[in-house]
Protein backbone atom coordinates (compact mmCIF):
# COMPACT_ATOMS: atom_id res chain seq x y z
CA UNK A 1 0.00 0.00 0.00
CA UNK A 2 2.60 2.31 0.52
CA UNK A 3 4.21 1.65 -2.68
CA UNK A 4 1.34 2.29 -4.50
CA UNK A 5 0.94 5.56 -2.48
CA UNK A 6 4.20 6.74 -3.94
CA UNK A 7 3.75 5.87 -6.71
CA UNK A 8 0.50 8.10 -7.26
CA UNK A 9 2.20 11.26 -5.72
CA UNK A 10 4.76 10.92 -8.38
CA UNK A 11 2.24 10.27 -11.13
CA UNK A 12 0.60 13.32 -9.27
CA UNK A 13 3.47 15.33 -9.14
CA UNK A 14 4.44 14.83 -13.14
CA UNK A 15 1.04 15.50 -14.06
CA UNK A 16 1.21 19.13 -11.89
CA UNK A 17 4.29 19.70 -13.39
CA UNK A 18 3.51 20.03 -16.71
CA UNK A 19 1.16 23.25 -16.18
CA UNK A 20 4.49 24.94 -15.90
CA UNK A 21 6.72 23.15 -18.53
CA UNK A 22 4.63 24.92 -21.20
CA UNK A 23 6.34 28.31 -20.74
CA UNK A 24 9.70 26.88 -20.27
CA UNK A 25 10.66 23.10 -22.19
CA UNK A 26 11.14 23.20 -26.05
CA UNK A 27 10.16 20.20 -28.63
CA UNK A 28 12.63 20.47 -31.92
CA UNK A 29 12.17 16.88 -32.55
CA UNK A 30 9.81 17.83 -35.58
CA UNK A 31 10.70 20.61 -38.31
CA UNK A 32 8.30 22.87 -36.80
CA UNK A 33 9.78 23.52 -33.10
CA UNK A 34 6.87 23.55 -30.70
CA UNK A 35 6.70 23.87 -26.79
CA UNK A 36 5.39 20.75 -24.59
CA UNK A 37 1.78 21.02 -23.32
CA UNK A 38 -0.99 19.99 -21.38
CA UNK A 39 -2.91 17.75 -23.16
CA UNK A 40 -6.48 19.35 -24.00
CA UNK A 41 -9.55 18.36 -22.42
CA UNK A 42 -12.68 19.73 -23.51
CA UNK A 43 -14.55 19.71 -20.12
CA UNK A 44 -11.56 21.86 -18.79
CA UNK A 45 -12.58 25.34 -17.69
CA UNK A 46 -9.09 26.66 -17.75
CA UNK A 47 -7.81 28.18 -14.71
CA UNK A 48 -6.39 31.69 -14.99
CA UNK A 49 -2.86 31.85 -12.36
CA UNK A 50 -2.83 34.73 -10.83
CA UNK A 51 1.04 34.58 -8.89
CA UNK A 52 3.01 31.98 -8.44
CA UNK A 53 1.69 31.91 -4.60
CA UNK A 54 -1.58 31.26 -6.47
CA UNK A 55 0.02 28.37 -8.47
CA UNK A 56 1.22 27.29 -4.89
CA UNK A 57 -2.02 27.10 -3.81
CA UNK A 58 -3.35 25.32 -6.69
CA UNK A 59 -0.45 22.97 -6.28
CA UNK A 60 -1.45 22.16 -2.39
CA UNK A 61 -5.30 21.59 -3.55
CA UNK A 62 -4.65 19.03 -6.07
CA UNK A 63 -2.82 17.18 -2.92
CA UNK A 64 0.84 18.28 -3.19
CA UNK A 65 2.41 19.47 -0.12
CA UNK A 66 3.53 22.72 0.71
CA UNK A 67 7.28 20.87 0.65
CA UNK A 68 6.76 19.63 -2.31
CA UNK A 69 4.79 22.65 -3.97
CA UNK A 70 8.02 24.89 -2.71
CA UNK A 71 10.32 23.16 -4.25
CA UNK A 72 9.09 22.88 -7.50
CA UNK A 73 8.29 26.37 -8.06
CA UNK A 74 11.99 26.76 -6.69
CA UNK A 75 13.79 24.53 -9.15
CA UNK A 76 11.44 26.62 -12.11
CA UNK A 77 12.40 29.82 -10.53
CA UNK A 78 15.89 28.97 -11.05
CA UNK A 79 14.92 29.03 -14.99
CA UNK A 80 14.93 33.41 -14.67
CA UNK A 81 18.76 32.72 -13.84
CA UNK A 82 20.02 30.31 -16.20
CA UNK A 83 17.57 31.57 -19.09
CA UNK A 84 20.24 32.54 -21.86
CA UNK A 85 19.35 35.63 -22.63
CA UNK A 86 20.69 35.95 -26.37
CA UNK A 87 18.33 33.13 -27.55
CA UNK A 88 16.66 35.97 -29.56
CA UNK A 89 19.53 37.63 -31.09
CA UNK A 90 19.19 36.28 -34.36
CA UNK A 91 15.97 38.40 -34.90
CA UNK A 92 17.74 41.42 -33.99
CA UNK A 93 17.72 44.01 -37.03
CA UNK A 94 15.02 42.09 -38.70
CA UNK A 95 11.58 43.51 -40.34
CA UNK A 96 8.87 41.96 -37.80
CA UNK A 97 6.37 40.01 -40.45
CA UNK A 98 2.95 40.40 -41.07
CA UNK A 99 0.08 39.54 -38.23
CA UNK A 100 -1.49 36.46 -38.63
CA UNK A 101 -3.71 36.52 -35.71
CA UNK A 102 -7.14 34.27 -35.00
CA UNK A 103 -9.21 37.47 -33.52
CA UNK A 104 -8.74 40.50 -31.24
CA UNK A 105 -10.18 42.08 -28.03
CA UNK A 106 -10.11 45.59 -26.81
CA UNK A 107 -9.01 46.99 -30.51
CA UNK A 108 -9.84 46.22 -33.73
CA UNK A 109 -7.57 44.45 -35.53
CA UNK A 110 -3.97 45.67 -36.02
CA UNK A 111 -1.80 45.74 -38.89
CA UNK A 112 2.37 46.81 -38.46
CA UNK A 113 1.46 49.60 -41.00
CA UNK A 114 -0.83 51.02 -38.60
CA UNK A 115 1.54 50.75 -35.68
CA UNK A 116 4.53 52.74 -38.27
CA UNK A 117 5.86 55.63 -36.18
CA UNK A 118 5.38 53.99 -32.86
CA UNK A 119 7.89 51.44 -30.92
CA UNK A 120 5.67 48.65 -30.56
CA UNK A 121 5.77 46.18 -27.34
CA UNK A 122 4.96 42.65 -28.54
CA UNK A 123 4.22 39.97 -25.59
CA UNK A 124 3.00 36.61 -25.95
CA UNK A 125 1.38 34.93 -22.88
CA UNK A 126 -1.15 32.29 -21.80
CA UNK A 127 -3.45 31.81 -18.89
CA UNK A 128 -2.13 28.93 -17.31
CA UNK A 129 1.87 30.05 -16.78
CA UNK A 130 2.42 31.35 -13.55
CA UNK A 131 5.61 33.10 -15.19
CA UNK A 132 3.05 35.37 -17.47
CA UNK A 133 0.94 35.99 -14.36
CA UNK A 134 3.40 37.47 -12.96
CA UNK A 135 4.64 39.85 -15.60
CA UNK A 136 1.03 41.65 -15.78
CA UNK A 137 1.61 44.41 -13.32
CA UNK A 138 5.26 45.13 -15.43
CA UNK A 139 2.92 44.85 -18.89
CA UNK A 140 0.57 47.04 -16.94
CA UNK A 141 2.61 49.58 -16.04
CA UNK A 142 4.74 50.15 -18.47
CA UNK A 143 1.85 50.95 -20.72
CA UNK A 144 0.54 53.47 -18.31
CA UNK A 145 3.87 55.12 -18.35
CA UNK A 146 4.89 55.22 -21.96
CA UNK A 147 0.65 54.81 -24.17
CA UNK A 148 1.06 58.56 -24.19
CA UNK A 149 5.26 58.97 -25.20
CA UNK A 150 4.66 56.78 -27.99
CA UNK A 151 4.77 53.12 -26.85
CA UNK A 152 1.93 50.43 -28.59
CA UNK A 153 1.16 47.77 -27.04
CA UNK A 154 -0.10 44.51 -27.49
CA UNK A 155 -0.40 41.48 -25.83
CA UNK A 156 -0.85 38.27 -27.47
CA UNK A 157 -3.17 35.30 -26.11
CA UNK A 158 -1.59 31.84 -27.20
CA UNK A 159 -2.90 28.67 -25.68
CA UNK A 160 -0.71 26.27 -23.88
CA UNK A 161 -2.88 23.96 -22.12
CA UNK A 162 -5.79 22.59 -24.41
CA UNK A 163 -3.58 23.85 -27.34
CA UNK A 164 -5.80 21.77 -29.65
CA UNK A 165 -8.77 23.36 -28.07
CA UNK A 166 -11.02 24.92 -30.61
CA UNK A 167 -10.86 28.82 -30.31
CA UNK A 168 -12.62 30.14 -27.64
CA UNK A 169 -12.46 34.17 -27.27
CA UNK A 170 -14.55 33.61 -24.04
CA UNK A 171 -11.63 31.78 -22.67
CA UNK A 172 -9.07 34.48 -23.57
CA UNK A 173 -11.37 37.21 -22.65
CA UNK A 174 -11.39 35.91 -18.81
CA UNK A 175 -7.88 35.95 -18.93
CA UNK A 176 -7.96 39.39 -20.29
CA UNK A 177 -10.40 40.55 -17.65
CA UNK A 178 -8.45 38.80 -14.66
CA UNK A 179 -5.40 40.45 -15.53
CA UNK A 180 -6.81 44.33 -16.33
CA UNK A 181 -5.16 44.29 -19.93
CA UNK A 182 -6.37 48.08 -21.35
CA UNK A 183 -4.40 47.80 -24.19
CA UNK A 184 -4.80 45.36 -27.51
CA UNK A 185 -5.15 41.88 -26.99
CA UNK A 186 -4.49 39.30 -30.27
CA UNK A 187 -5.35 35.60 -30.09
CA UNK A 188 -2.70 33.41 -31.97
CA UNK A 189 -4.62 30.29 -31.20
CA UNK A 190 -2.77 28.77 -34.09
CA UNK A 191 0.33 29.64 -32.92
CA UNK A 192 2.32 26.58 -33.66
CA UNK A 193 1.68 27.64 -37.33
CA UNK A 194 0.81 31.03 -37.69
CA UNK A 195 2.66 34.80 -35.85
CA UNK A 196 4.59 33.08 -33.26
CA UNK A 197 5.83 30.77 -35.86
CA UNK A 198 6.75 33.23 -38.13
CA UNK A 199 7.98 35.57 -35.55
CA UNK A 200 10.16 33.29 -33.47
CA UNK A 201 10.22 29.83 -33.96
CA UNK A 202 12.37 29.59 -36.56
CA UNK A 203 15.98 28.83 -36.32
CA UNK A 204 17.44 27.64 -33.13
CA UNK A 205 15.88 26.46 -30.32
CA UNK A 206 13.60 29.08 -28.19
CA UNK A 207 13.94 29.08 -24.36
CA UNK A 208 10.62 30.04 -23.86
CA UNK A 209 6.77 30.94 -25.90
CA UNK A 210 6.15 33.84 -23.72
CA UNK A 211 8.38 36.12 -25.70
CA UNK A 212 8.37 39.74 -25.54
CA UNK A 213 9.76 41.97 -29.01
CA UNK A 214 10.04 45.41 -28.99
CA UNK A 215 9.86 47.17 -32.60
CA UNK A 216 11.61 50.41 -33.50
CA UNK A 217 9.04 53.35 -35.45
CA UNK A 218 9.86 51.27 -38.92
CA UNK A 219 8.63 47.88 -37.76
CA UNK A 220 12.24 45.98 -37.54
CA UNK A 221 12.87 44.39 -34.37
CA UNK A 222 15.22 46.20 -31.77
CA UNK A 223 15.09 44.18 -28.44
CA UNK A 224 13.73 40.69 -27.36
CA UNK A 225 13.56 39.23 -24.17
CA UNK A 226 13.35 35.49 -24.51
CA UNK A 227 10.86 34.48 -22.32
CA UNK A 228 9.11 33.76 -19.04
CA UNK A 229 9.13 36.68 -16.19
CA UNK A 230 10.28 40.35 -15.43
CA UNK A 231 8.85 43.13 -13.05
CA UNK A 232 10.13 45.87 -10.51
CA UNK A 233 12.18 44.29 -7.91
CA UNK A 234 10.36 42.49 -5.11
CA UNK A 235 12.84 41.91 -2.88
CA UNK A 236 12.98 38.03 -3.38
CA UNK A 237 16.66 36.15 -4.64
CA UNK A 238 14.88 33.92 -7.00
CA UNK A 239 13.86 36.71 -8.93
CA UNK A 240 16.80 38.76 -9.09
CA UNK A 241 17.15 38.66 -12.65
CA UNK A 242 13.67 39.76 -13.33
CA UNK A 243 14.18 42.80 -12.07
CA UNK A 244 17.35 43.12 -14.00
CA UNK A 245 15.27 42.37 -17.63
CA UNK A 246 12.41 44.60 -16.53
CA UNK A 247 15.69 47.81 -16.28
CA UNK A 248 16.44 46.50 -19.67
CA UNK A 249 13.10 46.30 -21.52
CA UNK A 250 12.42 50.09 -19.96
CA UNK A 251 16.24 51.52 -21.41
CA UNK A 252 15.17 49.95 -25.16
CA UNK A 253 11.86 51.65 -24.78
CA UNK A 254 13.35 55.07 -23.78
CA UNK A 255 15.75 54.96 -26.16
CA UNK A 256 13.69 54.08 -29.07
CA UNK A 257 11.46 56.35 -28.32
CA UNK A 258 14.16 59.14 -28.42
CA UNK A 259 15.19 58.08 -31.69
């Protein structure tokens, strides 16, 4: 009996783990590189993480324990520090391509020709990564600080967990409502095949879907920070290098703006 109980909290704890893998393990053994992922499940009604003391919590009510729960967010923590950070440098200097997005919420759709003249913020995210969650109060403020200096934004919904889901704007809009996005929300429900495709995986292997590019006024890429978290510094080690991206982001923004 108590072999079989460890064996369940191991099944238990694989099956947990791969709400975070998503964000963070990459798949190049097709042509097309694609992230791991939950496996859909039409019944699901997807949970939106708010903070990765919410994942904890979601963690401890499927039956993990706080001990285990810790350290696994620990050991993915550790994936802000060893994150190589110029995973995204061969799309430096080039001409962002076209949207090729499944639907939009608060905007109409966007084109890059109607974004010419602004630097444009780019970030993909998903409901279910506790690593987006906690990047909405950087996405949030930084577009309260520079929507009037000439920063667009927009974020972009791709699904991780029921990736083979049918598209569900409902599903996106929660997410969208949870998190107080203002600014332009795209879906790029096909993203395996469609703008994240085209806009990142290509070429070597990606770190990360949760991408963030920033465009100069002429639409070429400038900046790219490869994936996962950043924010203001919150006094925590394991996120000491969040901070550190979230200086970076703000100096390309400034300074593309000034140009």
């Amino acid at each position: 009996m108590k072999q079989q109980k460890n064996i369940f909290r191991v099944i238990l704890a694989l099956v947990l783990c791969a709400l975070i893998l998503p964000c963070t393990a990459q798949d190049s053994k097709s042509g097309n590189p694609e992230m791991h992922h939950a496996e859909a499940d039409p019944e699901n009604d997807y949970v939106t993480v708010k903070s990765w003391e919410h994942q904890r919590e979601l963690f401890i009510e499927k039956g993990m324990s706080e001990a285990k729960a810790d350290s696994i967010i620990a050991e993915y923590l550790k994936y802000l520090t060893d994150m190589d950070r110029t995973a995204g440098d061969d799309r430096i200097g080039v001409q962002a391509p076209p949207f090729r997005f499944d639907g939009w919420l608060n905007s109409e759709p966007l084109t890059l020709e109607d974004l010419k003249g602004n630097v444009v913020l780019v970030r993909w995210f998903t409901d279910t990564c506790p690593f987006c969650a906690s990047s909405t109060p950087a996405l949030n403020q930084l577009y309260e600080e520079y929507a009037d200096k000439g920063l667009k934004m927009i974020g972009v919904f791709h699904p991780k967990a029921g990736i083979d889901d049918p598209l569900d704007k409902e599903r996106v809009n929660r997410v969208v409502e949870a998190r107080d996005f203002k600014f332009p929300i795209a879906i790029d429900w096909d993203w395996r095949n469609k703008t994240l495709k085209d806009w990142w995986l290509t070429g070597p292997d990606r770190p990360g879907t949760s991408v963030t590019f920033i465009l100069d006024k002429s639409g070429v890429i400038q900046f790219i920070h490869p994936g996962m978290e950043y924010h203001e510094d919150n006094g925590s080690e394991l996120h000491t290098m969040c901070a550190s991206d979230m200086g970076r982001i703000r100096a390309a923004i400034e300074r593309l703006i000034a140009e």
